[in-house]
N, C-alpha and C. Protein backbone atom coordinates (compact mmCIF):
# COMPACT_ATOMS: atom_id res chain seq x y z
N UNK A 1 89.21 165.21 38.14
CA UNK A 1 88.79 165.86 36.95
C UNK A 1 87.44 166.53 37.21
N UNK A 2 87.71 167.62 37.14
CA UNK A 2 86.18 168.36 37.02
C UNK A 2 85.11 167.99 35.75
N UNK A 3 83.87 168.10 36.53
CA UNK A 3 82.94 167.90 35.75
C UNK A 3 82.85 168.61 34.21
N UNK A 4 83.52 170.02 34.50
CA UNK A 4 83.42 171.14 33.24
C UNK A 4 83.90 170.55 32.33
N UNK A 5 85.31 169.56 32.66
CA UNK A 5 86.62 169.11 31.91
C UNK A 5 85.89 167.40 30.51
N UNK A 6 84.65 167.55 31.54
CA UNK A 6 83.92 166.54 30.63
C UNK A 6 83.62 166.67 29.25
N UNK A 7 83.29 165.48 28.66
CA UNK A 7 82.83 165.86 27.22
C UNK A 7 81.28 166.22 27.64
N UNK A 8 80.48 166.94 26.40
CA UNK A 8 78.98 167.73 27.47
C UNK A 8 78.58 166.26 27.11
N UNK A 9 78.53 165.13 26.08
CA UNK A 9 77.90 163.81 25.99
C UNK A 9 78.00 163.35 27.01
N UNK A 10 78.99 163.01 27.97
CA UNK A 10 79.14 162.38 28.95
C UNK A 10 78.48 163.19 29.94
N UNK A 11 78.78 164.66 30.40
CA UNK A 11 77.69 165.35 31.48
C UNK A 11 76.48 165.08 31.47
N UNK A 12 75.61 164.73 29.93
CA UNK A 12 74.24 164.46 29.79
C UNK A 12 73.89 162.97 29.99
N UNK A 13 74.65 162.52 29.86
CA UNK A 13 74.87 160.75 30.41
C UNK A 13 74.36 160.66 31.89
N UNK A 14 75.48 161.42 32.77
CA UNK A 14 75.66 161.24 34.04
C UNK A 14 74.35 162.57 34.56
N UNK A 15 73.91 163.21 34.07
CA UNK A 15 72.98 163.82 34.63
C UNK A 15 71.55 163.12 34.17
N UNK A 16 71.08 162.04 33.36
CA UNK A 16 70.20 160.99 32.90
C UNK A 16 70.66 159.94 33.80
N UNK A 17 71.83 159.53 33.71
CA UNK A 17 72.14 158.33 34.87
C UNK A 17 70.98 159.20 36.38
N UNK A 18 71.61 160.36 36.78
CA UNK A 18 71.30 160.71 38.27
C UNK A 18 69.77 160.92 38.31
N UNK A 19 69.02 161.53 37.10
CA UNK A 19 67.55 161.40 37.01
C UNK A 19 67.27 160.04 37.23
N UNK A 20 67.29 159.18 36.24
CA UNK A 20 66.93 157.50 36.38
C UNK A 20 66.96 157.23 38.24
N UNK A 21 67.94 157.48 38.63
CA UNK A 21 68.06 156.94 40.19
C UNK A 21 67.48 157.68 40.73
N UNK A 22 67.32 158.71 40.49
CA UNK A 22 66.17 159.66 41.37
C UNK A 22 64.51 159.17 41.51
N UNK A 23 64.80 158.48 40.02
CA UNK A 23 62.93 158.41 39.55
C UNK A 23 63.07 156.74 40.54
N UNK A 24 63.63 156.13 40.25
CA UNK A 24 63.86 154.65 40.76
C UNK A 24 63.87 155.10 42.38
N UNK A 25 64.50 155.88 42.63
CA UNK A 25 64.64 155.80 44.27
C UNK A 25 63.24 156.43 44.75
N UNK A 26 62.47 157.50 44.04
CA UNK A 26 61.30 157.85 44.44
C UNK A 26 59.77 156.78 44.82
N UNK A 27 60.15 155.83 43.45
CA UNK A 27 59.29 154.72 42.93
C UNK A 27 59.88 154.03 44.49
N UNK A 28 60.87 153.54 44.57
CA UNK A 28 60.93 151.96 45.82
C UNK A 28 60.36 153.26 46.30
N UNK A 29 60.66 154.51 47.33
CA UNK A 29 59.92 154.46 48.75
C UNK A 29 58.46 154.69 48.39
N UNK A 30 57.47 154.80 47.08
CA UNK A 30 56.11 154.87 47.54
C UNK A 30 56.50 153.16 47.65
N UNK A 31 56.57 152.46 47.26
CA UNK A 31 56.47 151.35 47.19
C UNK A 31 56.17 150.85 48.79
N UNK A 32 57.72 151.03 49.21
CA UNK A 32 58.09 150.85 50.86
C UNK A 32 56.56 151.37 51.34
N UNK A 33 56.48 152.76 51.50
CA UNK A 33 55.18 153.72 51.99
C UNK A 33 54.38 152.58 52.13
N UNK A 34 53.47 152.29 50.92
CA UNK A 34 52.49 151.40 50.19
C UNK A 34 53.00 150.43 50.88
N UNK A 35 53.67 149.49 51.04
CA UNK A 35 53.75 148.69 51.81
C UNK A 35 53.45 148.74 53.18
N UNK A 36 54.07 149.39 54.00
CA UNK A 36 54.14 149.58 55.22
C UNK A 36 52.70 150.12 55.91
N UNK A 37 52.05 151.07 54.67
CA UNK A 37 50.64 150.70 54.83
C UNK A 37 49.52 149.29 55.14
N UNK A 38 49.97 148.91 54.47
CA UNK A 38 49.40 147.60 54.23
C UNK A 38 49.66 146.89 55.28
N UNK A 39 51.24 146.85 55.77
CA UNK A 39 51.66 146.31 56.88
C UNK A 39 50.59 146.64 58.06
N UNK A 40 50.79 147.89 58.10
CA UNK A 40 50.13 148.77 59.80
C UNK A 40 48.68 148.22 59.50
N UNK A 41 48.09 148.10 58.37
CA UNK A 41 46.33 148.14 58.21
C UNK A 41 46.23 146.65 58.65
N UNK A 42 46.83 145.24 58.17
CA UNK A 42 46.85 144.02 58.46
C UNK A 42 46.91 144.00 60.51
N UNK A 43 47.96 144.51 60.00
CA UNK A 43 48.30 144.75 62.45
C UNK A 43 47.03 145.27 62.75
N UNK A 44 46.60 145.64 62.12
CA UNK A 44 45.49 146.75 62.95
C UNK A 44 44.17 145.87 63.52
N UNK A 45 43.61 145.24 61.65
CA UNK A 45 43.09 143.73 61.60
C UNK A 45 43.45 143.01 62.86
N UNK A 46 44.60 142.34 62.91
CA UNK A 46 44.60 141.43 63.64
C UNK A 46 44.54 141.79 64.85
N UNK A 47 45.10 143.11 65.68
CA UNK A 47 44.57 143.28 66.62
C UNK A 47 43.10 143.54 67.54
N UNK A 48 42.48 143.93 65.93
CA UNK A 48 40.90 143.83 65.90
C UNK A 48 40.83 142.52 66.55
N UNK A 49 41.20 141.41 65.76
CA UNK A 49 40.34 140.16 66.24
C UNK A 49 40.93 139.71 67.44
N UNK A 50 41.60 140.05 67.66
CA UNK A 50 42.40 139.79 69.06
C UNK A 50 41.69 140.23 69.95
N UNK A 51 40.98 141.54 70.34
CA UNK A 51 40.45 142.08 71.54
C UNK A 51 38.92 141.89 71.36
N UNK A 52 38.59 141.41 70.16
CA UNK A 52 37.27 140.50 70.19
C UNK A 52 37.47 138.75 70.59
N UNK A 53 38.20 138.42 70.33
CA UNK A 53 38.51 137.06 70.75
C UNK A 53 38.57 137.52 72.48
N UNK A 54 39.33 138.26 72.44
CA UNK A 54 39.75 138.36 74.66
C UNK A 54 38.19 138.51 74.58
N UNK A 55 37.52 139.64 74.49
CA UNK A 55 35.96 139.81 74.86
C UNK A 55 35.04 138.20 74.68
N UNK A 56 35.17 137.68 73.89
CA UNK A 56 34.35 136.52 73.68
C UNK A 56 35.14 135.24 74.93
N UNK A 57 36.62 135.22 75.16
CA UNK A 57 36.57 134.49 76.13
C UNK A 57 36.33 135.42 77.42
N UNK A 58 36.50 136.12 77.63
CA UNK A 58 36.02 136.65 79.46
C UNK A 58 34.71 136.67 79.45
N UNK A 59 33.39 136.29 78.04
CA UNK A 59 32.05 136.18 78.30
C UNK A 59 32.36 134.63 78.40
N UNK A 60 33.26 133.86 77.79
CA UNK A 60 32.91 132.40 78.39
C UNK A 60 33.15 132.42 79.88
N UNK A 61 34.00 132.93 80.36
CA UNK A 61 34.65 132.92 81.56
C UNK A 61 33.93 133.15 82.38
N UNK A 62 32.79 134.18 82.03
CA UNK A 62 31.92 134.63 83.24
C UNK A 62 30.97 133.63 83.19
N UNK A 63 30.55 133.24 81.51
CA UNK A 63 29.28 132.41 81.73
C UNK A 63 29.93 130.77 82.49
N UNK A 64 30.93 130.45 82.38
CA UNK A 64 31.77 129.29 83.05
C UNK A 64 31.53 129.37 84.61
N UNK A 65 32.13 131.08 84.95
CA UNK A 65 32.26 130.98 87.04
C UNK A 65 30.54 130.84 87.41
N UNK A 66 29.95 131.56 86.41
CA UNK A 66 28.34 131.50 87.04
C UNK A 66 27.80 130.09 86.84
N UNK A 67 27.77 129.35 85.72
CA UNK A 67 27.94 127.98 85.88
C UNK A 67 28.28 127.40 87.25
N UNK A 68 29.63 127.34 87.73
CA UNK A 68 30.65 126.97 88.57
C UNK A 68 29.50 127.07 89.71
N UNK A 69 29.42 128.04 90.16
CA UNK A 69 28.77 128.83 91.04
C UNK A 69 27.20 128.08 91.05
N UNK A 70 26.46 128.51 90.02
CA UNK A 70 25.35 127.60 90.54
C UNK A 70 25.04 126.05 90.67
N UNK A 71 26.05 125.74 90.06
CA UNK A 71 26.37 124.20 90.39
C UNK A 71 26.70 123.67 91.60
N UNK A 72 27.68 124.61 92.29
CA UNK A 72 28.16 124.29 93.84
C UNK A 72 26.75 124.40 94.37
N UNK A 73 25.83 125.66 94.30
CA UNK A 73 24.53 125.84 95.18
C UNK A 73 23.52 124.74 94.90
N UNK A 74 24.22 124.38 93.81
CA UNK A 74 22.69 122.99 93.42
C UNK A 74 23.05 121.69 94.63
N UNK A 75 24.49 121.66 94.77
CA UNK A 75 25.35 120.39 95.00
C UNK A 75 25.30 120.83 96.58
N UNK A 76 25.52 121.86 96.81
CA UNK A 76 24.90 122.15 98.26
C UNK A 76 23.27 121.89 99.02
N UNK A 77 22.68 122.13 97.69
CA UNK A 77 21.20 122.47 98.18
C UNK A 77 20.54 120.46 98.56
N UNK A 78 20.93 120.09 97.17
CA UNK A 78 20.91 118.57 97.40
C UNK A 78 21.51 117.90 98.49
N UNK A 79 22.78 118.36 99.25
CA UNK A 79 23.56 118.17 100.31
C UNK A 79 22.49 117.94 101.53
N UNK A 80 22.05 119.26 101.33
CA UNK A 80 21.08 119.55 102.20
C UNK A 80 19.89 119.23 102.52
N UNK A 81 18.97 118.53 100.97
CA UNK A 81 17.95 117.78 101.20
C UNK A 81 17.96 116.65 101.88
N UNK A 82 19.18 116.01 101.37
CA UNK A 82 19.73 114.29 101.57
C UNK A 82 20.14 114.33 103.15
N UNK A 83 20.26 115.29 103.71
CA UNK A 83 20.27 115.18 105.25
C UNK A 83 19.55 115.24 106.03
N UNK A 84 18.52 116.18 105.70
CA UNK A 84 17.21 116.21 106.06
C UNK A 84 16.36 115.09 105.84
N UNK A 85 16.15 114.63 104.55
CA UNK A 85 15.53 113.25 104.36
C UNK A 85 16.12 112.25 105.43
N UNK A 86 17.16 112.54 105.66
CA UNK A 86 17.99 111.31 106.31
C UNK A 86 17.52 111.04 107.85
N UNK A 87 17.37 112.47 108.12
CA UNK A 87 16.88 112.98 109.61
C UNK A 87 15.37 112.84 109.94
N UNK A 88 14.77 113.07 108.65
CA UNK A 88 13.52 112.81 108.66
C UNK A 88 12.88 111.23 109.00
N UNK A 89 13.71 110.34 107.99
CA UNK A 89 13.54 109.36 107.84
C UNK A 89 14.17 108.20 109.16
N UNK A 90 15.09 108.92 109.41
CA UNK A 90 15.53 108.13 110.87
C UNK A 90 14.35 108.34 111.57
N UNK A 91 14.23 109.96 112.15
CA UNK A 91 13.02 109.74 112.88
C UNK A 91 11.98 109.07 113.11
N UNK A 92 11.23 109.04 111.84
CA UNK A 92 9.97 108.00 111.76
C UNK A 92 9.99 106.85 111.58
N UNK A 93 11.47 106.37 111.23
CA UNK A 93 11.66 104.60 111.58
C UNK A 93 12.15 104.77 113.51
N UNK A 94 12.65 105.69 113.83
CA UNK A 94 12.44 105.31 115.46
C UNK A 94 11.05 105.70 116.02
N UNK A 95 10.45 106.42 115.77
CA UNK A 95 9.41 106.79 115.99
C UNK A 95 8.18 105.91 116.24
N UNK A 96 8.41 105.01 114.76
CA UNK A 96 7.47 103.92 115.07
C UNK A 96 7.97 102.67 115.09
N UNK A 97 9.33 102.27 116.07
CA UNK A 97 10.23 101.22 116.50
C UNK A 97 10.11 100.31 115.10
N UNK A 98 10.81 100.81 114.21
CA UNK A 98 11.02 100.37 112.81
C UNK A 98 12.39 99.49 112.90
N UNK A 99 12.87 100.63 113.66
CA UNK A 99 14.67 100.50 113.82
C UNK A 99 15.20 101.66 112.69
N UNK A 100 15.90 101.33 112.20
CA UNK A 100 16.97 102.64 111.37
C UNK A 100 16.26 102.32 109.83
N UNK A 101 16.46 103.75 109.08
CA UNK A 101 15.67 104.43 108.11
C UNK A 101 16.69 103.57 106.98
N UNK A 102 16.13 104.03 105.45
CA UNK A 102 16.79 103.58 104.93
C UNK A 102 18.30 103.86 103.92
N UNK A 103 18.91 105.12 104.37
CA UNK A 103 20.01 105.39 103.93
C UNK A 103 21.17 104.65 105.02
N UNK A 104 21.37 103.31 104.64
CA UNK A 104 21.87 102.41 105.24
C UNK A 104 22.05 101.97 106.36
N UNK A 105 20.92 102.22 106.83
CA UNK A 105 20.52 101.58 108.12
C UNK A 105 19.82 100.37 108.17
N UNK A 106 20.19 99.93 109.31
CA UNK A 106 19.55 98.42 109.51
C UNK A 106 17.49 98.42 110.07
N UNK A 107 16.66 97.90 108.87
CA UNK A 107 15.27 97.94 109.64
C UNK A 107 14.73 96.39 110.11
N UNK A 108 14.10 96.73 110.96
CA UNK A 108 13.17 95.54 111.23
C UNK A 108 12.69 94.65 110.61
N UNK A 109 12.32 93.51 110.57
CA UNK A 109 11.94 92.69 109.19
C UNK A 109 10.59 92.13 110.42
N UNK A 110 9.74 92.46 109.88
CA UNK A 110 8.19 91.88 110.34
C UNK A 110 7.79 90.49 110.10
């Protein structure tokens, strides 16, 4: 049945029906839009704090290896005293027939 064949009440029906869904279908996509805004702006946020969080750990990370690092040189350097003392200290207990120094060595008892 053609539309012409309509009563015109009913054409003005169905042409108010097709406005209504027009106005309704316009309304959801700002909606959607407006949403999806909101969506992308939140992502955006969080990726903000995301590549400030990475930045704040690779400054722990560095301040951690330099830590790391001067700790080994401390643990070396002490390595290094304590052998020397050791060398030192042998010496001058043989030196003056003491017998052995005192990083567990056996001395003389007078």
């Amino acid at each position: 049945m053609e539309s012409s064949a309509l009563p015109a009440e009913t054409r003005m029906q169905f042409a108010e029906l097709e406005r209504s869904q027009a106005a309704e279908a316009s309304e959801m996509r700002k909606r959607v839009h407006s949403w999806s805004i909101m969506q992308v702006a939140e992502l955006e946020q969080q990726a903000a704090e995301v590549v400030e969080m990475r930045k704040r750990v690779q400054s722990a990370e560095a301040v951690r290896d330099a830590a790391t690092e001067e700790a080994m040189r401390a643990t070396s350097m002490l390595n290094n005293l304590e052998a020397r003392l050791s060398e030192v200290c042998t010496y001058v207990y043989d030196s003056k027939g003491l017998g052995k120094g005192p990083f567990g060595h056996e001395q003389e008892l007078a």
